[in-house]
N, C-alpha and C. Protein backbone atom coordinates (compact mmCIF):
# COMPACT_ATOMS: atom_id res chain seq x y z
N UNK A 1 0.86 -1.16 0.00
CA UNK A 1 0.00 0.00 0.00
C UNK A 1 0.91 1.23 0.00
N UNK A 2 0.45 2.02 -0.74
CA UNK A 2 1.43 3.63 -0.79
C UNK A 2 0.64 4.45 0.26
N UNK A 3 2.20 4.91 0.53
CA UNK A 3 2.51 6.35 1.69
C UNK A 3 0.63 7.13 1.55
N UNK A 4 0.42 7.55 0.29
CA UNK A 4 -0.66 8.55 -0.07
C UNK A 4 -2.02 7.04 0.47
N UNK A 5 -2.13 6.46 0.18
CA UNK A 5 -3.53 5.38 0.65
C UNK A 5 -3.66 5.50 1.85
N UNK A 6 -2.48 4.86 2.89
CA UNK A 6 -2.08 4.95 4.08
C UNK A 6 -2.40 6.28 4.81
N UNK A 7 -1.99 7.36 4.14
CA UNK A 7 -2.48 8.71 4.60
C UNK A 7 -4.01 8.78 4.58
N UNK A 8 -4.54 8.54 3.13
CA UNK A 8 -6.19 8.69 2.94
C UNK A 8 -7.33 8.13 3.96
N UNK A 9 -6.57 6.73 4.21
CA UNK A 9 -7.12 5.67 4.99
C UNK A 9 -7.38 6.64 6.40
N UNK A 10 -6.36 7.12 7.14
CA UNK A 10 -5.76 7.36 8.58
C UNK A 10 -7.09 8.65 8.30
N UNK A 11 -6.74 9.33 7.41
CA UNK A 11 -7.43 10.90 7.51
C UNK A 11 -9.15 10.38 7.59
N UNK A 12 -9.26 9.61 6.93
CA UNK A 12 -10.69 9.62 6.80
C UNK A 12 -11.64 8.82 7.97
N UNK A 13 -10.47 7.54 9.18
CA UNK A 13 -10.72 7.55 9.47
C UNK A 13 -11.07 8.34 11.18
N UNK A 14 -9.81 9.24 11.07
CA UNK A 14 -10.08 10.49 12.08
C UNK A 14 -11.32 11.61 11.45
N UNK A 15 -11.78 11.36 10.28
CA UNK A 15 -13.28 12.28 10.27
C UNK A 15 -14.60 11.32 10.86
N UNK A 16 -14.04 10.01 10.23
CA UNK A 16 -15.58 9.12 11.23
C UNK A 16 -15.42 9.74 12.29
N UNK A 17 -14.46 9.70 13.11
CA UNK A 17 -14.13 9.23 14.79
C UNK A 17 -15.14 10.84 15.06
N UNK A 18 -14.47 11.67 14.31
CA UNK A 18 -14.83 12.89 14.92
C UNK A 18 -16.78 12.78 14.91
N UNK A 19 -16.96 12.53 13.12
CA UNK A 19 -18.26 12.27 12.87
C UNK A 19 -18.82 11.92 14.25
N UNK A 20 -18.61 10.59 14.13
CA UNK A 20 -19.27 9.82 15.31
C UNK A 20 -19.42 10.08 16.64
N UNK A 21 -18.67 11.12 16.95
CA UNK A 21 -18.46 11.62 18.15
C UNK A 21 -19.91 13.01 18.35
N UNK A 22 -19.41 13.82 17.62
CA UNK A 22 -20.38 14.80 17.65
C UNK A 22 -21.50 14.57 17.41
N UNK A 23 -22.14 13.52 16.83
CA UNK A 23 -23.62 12.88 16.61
C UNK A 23 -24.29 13.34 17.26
N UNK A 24 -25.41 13.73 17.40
CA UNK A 24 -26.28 13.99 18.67
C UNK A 24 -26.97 12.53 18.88
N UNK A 25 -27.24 12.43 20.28
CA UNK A 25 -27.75 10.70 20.50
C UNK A 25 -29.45 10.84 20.42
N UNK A 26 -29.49 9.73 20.03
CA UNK A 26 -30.97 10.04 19.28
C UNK A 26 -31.91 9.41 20.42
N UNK A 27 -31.62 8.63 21.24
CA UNK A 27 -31.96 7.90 22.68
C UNK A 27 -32.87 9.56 23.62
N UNK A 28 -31.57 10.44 23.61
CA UNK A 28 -32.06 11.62 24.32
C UNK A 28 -33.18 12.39 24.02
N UNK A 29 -34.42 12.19 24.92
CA UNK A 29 -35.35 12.49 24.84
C UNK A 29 -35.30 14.39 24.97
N UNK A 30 -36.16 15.09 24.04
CA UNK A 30 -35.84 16.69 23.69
C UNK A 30 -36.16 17.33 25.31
N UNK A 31 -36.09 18.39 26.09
CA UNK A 31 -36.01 18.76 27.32
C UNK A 31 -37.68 19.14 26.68
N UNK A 32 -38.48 19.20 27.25
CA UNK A 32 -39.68 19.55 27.53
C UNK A 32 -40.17 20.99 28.08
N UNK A 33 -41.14 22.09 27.17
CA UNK A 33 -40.62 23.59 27.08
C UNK A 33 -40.75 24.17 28.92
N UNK A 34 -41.86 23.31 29.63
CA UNK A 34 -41.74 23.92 31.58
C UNK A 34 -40.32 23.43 31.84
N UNK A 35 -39.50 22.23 31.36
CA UNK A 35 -38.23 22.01 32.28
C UNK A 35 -37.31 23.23 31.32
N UNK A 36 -37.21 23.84 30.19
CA UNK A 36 -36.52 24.58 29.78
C UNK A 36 -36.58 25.67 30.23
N UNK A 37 -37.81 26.26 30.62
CA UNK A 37 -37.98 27.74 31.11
C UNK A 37 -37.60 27.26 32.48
N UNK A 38 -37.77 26.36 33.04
CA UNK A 38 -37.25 26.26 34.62
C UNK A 38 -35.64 25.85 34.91
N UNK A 39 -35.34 25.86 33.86
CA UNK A 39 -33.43 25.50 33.65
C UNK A 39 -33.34 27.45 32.87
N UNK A 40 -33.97 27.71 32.64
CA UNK A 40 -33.63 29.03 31.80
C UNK A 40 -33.66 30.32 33.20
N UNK A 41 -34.33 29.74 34.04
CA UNK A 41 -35.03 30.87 35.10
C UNK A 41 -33.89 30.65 36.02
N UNK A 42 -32.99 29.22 36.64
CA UNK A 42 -32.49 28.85 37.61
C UNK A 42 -30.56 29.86 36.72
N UNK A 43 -30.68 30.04 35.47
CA UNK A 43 -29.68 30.50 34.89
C UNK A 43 -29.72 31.90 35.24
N UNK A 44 -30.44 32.38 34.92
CA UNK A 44 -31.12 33.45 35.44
C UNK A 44 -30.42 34.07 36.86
N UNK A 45 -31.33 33.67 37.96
CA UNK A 45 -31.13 33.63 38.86
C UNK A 45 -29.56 33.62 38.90
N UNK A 46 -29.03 32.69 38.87
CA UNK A 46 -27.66 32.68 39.00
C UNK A 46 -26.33 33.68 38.06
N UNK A 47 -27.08 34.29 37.21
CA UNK A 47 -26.35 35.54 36.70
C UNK A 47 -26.66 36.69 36.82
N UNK A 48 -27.75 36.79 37.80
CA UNK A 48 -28.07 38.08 38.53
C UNK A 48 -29.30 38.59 37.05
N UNK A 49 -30.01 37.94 36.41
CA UNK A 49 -30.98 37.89 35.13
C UNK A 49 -32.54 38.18 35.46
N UNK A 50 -33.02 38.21 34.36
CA UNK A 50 -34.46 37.95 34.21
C UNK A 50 -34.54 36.84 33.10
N UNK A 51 -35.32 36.13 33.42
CA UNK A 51 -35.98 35.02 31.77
C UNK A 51 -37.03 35.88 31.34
N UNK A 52 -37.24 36.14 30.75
CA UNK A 52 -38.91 36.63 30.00
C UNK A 52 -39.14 35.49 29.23
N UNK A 53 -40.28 34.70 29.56
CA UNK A 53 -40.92 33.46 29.01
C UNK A 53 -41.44 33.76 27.41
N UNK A 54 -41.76 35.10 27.23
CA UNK A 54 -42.21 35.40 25.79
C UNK A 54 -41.65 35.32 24.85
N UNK A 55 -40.70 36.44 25.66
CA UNK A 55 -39.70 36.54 24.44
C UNK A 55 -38.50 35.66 24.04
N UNK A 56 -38.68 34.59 24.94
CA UNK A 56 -37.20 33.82 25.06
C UNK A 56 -36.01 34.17 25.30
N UNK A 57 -35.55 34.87 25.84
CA UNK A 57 -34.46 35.92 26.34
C UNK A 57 -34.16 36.25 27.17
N UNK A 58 -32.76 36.66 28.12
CA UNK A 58 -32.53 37.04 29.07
C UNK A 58 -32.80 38.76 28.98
N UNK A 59 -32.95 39.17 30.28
CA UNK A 59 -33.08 40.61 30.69
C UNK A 59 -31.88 40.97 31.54
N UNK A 60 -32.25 42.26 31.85
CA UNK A 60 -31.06 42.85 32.95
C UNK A 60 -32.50 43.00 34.35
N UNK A 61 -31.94 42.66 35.65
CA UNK A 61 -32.80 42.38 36.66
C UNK A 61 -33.34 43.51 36.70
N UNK A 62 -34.66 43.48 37.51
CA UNK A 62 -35.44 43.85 37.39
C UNK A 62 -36.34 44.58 36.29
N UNK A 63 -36.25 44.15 35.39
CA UNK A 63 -36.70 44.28 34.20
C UNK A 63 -39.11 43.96 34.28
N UNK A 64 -39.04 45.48 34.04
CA UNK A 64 -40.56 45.34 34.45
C UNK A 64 -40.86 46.49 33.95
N UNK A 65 -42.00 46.39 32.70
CA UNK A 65 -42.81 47.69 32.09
C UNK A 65 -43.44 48.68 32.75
N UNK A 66 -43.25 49.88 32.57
CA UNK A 66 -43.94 50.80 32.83
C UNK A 66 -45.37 50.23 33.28
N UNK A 67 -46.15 50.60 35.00
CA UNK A 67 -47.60 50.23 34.69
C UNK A 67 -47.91 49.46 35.33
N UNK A 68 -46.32 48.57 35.22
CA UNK A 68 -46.80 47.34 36.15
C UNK A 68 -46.01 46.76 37.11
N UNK A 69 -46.65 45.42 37.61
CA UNK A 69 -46.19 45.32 38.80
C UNK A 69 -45.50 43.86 38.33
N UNK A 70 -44.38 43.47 39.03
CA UNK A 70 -43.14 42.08 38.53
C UNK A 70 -43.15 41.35 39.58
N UNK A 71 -43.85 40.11 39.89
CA UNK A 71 -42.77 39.32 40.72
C UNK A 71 -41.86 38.50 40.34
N UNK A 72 -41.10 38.13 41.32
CA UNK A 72 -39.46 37.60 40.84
C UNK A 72 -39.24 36.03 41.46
N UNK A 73 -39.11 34.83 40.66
CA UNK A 73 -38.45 34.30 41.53
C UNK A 73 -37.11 34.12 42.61
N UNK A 74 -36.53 34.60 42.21
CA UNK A 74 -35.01 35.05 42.34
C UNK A 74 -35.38 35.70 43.14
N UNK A 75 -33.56 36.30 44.38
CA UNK A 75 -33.41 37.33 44.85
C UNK A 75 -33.00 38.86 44.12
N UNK A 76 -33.26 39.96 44.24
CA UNK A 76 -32.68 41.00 43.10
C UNK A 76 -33.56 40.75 41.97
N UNK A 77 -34.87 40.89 41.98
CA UNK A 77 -35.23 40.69 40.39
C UNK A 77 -34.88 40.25 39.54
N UNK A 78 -34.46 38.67 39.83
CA UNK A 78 -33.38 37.62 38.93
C UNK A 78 -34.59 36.25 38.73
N UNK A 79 -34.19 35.88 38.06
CA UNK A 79 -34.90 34.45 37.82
C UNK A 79 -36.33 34.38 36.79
N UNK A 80 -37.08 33.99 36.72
CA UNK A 80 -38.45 34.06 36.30
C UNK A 80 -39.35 35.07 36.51
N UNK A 81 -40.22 36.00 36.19
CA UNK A 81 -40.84 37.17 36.11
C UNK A 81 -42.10 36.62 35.40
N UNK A 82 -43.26 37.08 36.87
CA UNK A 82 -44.54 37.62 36.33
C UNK A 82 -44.75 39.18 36.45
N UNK A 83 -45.90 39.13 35.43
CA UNK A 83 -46.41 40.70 35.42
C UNK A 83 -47.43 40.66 35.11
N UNK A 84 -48.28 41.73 36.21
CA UNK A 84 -49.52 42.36 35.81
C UNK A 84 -49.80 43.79 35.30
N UNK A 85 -50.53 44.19 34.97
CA UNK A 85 -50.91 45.68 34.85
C UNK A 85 -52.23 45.88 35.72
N UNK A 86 -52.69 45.01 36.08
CA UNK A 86 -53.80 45.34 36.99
C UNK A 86 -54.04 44.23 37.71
N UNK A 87 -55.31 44.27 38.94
CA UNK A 87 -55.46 42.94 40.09
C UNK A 87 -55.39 41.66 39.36
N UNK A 88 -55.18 41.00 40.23
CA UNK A 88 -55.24 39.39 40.09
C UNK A 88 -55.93 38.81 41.24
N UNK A 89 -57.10 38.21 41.39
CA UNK A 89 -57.32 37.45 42.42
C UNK A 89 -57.17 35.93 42.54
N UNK A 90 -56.47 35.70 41.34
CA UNK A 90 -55.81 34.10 41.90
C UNK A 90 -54.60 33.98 40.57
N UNK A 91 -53.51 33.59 40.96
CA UNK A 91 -52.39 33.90 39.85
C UNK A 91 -52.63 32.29 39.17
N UNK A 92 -52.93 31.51 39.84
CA UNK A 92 -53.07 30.34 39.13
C UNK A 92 -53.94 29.74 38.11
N UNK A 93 -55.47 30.53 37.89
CA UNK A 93 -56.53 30.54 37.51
C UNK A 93 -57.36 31.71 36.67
N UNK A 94 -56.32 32.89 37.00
CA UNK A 94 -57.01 34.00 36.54
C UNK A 94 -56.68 34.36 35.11
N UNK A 95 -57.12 35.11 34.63
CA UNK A 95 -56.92 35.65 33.31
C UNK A 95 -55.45 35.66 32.80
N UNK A 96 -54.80 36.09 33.74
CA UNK A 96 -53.37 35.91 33.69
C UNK A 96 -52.76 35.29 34.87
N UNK A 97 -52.35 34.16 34.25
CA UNK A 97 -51.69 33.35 35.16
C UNK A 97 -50.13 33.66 35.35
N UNK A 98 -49.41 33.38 36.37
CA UNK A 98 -48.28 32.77 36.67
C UNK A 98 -47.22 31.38 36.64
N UNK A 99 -46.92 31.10 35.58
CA UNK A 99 -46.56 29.57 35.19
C UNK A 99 -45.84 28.96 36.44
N UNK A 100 -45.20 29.83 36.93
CA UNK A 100 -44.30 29.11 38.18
C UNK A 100 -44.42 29.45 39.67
N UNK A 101 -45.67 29.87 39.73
CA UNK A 101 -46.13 29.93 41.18
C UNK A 101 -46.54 29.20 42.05
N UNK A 102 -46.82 28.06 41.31
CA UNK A 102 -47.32 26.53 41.72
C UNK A 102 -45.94 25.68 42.22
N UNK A 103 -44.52 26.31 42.00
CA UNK A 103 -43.88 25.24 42.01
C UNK A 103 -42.44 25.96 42.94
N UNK A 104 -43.01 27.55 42.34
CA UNK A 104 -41.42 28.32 43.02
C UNK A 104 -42.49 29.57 43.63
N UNK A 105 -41.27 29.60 45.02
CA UNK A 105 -42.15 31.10 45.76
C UNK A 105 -41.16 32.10 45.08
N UNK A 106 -42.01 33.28 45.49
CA UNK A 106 -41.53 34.85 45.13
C UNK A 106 -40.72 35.58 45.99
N UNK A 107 -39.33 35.82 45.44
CA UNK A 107 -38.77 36.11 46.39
C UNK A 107 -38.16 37.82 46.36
N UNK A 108 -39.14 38.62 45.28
CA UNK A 108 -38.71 40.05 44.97
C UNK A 108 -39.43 40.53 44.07
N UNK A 109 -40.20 41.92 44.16
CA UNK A 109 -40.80 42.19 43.85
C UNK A 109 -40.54 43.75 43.17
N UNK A 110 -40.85 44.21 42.23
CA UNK A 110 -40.87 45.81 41.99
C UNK A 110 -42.72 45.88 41.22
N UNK A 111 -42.52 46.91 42.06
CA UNK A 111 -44.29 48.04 41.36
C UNK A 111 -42.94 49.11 40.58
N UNK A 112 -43.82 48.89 39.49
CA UNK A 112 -43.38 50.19 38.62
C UNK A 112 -44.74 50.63 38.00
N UNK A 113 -45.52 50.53 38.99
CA UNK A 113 -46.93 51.52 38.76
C UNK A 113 -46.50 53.13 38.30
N UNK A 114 -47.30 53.43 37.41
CA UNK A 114 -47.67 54.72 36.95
C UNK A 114 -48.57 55.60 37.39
N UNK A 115 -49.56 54.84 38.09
CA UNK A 115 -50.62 56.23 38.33
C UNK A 115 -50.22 56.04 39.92
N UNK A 116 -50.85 57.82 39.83
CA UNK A 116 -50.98 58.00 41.54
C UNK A 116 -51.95 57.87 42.01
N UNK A 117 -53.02 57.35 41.53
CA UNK A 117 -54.38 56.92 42.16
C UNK A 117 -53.64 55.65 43.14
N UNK A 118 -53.13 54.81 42.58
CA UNK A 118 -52.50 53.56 43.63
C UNK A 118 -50.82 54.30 44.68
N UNK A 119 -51.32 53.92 45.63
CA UNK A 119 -50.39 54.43 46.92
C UNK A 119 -49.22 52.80 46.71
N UNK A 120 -49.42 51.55 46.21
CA UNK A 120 -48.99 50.18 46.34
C UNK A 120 -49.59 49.07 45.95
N UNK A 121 -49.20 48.17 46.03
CA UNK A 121 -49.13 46.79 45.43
C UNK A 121 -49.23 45.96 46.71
N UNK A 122 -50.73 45.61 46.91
CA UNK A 122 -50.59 44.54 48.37
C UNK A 122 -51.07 43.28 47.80
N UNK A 123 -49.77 42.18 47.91
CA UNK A 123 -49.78 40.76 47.88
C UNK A 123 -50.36 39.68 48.74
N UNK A 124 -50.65 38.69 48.67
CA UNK A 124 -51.11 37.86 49.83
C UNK A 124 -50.93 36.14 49.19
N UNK A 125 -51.38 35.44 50.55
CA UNK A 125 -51.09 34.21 49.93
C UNK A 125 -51.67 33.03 49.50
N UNK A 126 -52.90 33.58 50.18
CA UNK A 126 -54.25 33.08 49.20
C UNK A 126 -54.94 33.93 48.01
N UNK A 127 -55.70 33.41 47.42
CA UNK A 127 -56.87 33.95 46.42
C UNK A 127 -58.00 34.72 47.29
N UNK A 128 -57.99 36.07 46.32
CA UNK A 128 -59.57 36.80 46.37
C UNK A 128 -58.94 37.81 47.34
N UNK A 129 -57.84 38.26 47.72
CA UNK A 129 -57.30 39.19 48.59
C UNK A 129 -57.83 39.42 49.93
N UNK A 130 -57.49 37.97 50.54
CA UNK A 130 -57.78 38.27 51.94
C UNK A 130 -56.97 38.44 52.85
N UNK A 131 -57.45 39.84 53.70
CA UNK A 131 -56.18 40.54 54.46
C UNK A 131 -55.99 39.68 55.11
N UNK A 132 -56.31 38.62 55.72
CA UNK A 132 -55.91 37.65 56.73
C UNK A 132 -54.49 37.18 56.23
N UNK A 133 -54.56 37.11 55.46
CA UNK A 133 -53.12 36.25 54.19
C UNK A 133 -52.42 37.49 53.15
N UNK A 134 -52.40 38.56 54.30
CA UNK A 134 -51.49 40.00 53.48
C UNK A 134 -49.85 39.49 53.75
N UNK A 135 -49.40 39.54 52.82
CA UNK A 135 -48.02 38.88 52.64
C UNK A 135 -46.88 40.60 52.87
N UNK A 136 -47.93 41.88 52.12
CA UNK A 136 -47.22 42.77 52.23
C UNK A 136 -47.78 43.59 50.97
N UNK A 137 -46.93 44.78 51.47
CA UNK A 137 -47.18 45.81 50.13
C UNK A 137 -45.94 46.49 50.03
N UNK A 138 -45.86 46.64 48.20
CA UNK A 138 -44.53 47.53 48.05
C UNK A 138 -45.33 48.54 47.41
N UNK A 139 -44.98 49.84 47.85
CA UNK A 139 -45.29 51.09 47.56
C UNK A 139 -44.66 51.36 45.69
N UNK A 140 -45.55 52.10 45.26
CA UNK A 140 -45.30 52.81 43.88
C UNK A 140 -43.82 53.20 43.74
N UNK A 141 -43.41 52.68 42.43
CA UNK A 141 -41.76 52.73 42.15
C UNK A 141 -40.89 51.96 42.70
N UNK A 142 -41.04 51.25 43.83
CA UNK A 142 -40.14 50.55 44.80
C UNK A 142 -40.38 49.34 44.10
N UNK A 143 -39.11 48.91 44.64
CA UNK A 143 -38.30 47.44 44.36
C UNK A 143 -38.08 47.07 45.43
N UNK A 144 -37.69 45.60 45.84
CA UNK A 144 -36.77 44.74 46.92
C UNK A 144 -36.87 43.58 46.93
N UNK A 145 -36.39 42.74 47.52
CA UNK A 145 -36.11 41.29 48.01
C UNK A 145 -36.76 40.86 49.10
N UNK A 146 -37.49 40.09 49.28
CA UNK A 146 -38.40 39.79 50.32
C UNK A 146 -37.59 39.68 51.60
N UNK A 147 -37.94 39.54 52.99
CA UNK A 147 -37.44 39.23 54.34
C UNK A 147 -37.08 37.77 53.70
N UNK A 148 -38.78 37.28 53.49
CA UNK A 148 -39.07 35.70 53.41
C UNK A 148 -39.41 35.49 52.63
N UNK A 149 -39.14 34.37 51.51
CA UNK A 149 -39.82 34.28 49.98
C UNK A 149 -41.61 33.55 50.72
N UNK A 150 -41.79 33.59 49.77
CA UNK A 150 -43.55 33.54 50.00
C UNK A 150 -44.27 32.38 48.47
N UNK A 151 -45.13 31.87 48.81
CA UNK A 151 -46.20 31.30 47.84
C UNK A 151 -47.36 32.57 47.47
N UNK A 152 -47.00 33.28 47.05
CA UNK A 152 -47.95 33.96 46.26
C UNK A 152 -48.94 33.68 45.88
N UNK A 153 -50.33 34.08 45.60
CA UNK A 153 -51.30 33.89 45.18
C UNK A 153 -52.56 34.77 44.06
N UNK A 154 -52.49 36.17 44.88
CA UNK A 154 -53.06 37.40 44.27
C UNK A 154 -52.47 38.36 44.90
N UNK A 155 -53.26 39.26 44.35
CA UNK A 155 -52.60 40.52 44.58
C UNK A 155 -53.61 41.74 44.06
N UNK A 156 -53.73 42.96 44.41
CA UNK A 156 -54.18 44.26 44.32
C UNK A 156 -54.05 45.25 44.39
N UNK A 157 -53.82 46.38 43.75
CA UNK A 157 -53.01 47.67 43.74
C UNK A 157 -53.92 48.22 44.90
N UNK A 158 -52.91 48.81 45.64
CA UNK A 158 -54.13 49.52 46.81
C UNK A 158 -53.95 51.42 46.62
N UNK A 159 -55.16 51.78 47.02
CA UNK A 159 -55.17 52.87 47.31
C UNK A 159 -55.14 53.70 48.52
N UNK A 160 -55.09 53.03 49.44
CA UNK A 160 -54.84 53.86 51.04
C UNK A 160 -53.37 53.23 51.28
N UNK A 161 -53.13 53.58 52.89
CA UNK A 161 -51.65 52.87 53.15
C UNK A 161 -51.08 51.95 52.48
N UNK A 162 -49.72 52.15 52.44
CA UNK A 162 -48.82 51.00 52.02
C UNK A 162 -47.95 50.50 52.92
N UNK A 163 -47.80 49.37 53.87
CA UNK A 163 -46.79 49.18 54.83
C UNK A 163 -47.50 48.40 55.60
């Protein structure tokens, strides 16, 4: 066999090897889109992020529209983000739900309310806003990190005290 075969042979079979290597394995079942947003949110979290589930994309924390109000899974407005623009009396059921409230508590919150008719944003931890289960209120413009992360439930922009 010549030098040049011997070469052809060797080269072609370091492209299988490689081939075969990089394959993707076909056994591996595709990640499923709740475990992706919940591997996307825990990334998140850990780079000081937001996930926005819509848009597929990371944010810079606390990332929350004019209007409305964000909760966070994360500490620092990091991790997974809901948003309302107005009440919710059950995040699990209502018009607008919360995908990961069922599974992760809230651990930070910003109102970036606009009007001054609302004094705050009072949370709780049941449905239908009962003060018995007031988790708290963050006043208009304010941001923070909870004492204690919480199971969230609803919530209501208030118009008298905030605190």
């Amino acid at each position: 066999m010549t030098t040049f075969r011997k070469s052809l042979i060797a080269v072609l079979g370091a492209v299988a090897t490689v081939l075969a290597l990089s394959a993707p394995a076909s056994a591996a079942p595709a990640p499923t889109e709740k475990a992706t947003a919940a591997s996307m949110g825990q990334i998140a979290e850990q780079t000081g992020q937001v996930w926005d589930e819509q848009k597929q994309e990371f944010a810079p924390a606390w990332t929350c529209a004019s209007g409305y109000v964000c909760f966070y899974s994360g500490t620092g407005g990091s991790g997974r983000a809901c948003a309302w623009f107005g009440n919710d009396n059950h995040w699990l059921q209502g018009s607008v739900t919360c995908s990961w409230a069922d599974e992760l508590q809230v651990k930070s919150v910003y109102n970036n309310g606009a009007s001054t008719a609302y004094s705050g944003v009072r949370y709780y931890t049941r449905p239908d806003y009962n003060r018995e289960y007031n988790a708290g209120c963050t006043p208009r413009g304010q941001h923070g990190t909870l004492n204690t992360p919480r199971w969230l439930r609803s919530h209501n922009w208030e118009t008298g005290a905030c605190g």
